[in-house]
Protein backbone atom coordinates (compact mmCIF):
# COMPACT_ATOMS: atom_id res chain seq x y z
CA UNK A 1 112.04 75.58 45.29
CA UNK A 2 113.66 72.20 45.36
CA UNK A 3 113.51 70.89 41.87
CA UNK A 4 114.68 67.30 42.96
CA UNK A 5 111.11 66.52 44.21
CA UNK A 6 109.81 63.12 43.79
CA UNK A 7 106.43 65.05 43.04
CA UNK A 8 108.02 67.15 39.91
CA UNK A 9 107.99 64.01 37.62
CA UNK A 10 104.20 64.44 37.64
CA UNK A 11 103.69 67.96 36.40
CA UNK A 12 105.02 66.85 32.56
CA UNK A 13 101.53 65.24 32.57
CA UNK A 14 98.96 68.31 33.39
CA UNK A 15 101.71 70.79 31.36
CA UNK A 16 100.89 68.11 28.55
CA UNK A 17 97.29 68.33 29.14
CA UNK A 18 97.20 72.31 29.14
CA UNK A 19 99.52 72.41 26.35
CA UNK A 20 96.91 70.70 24.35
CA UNK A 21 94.00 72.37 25.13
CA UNK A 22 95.81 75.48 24.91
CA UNK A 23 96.15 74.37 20.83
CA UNK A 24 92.55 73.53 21.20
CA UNK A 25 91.45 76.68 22.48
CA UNK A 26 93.80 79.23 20.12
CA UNK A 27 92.21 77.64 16.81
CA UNK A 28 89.04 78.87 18.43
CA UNK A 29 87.13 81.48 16.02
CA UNK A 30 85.72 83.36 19.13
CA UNK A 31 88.12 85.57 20.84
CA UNK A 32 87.77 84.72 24.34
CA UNK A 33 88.59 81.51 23.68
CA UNK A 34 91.82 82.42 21.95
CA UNK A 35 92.65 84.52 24.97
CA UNK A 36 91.93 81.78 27.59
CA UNK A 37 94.32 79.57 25.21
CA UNK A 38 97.32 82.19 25.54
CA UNK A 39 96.92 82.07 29.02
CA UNK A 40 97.03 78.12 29.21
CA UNK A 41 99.79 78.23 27.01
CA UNK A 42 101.76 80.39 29.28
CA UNK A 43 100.16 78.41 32.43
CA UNK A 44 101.72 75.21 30.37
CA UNK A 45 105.26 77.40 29.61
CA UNK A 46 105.85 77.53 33.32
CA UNK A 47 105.09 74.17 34.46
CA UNK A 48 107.31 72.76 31.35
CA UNK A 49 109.97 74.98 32.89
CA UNK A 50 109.45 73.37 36.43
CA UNK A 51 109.91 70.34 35.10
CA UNK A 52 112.43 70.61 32.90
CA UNK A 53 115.02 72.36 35.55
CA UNK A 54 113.77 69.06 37.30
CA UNK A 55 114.87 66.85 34.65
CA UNK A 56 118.34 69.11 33.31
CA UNK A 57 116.11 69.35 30.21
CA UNK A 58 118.00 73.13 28.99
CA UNK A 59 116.81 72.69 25.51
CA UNK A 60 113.49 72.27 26.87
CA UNK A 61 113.55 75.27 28.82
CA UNK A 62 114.65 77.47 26.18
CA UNK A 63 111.71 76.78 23.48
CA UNK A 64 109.40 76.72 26.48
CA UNK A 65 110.95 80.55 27.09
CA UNK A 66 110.49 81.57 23.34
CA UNK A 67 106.80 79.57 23.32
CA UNK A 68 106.01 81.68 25.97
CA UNK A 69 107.66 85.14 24.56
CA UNK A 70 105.34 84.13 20.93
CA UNK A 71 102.25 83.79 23.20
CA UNK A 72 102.59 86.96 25.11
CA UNK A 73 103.13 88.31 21.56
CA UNK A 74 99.80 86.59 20.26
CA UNK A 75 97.76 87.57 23.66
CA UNK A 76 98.54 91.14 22.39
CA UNK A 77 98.05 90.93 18.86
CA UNK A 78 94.39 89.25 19.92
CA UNK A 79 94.02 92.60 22.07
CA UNK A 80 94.98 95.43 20.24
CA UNK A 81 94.44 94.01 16.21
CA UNK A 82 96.39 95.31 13.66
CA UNK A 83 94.26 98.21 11.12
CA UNK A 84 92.72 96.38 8.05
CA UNK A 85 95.17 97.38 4.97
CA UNK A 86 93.98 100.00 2.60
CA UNK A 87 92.53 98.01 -0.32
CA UNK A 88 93.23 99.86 -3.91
C-alpha cells in the first residue's frame, strides 16, 4: 500500500468520526450497542494507523495499537462477563 497517497490525508476525518461514535456507542447500556462500538473502535484503530504511517505519526500508531489491544480486551469482557462476587 503506498502510504504517500494524496487520498490518505482524508481518512483522519471518518477515523475521527468513528472514533466518536465508537465513545458514543460503548457508554450504551444495551449490549449490542457496546459491541458494535468495539468494533468501530477497532474499525477507527486501523484507519488511525493508515494515516498515521502516512503522516510519520509513530506515537500515534502506538496508542492506536494499545487502543485497539484494550478494545479487543473490552469486546471480550462484554462476551464472556466476569461471575458476580460472592456477597457475605
Amino acid at each position: 500500500m503506498d502510504f504517500s497517497a494524496p487520498w490518505i490525508d482524508f481518512v483522519q476525518w471518518p477515523a475521527m468520526v468513528a472514533t466518536i461514535l465508537a465513545a458514543w456507542l460503548v457508554a450504551s447500556t444495551r449490549k449490542t450497542r457496546r459491541n458494535v462500538g468495539f468494533w468501530i473502535f477497532l474499525l477507527s484503530n486501523a484507519m488511525w494507523v493508515v494515516w498515521g504511517l502516512h503522516a510519520g505519526a509513530w506515537a500515534l500508531i502506538g496508542l492506536q495499537i494499545a487502543l485497539a489491544l484494550l478494545n479487543i480486551r473490552g469486546v471480550r469482557k462484554t462476551e464472556d462477563p466476569a461471575p458476580e462476587p460472592a456477597s457475605g
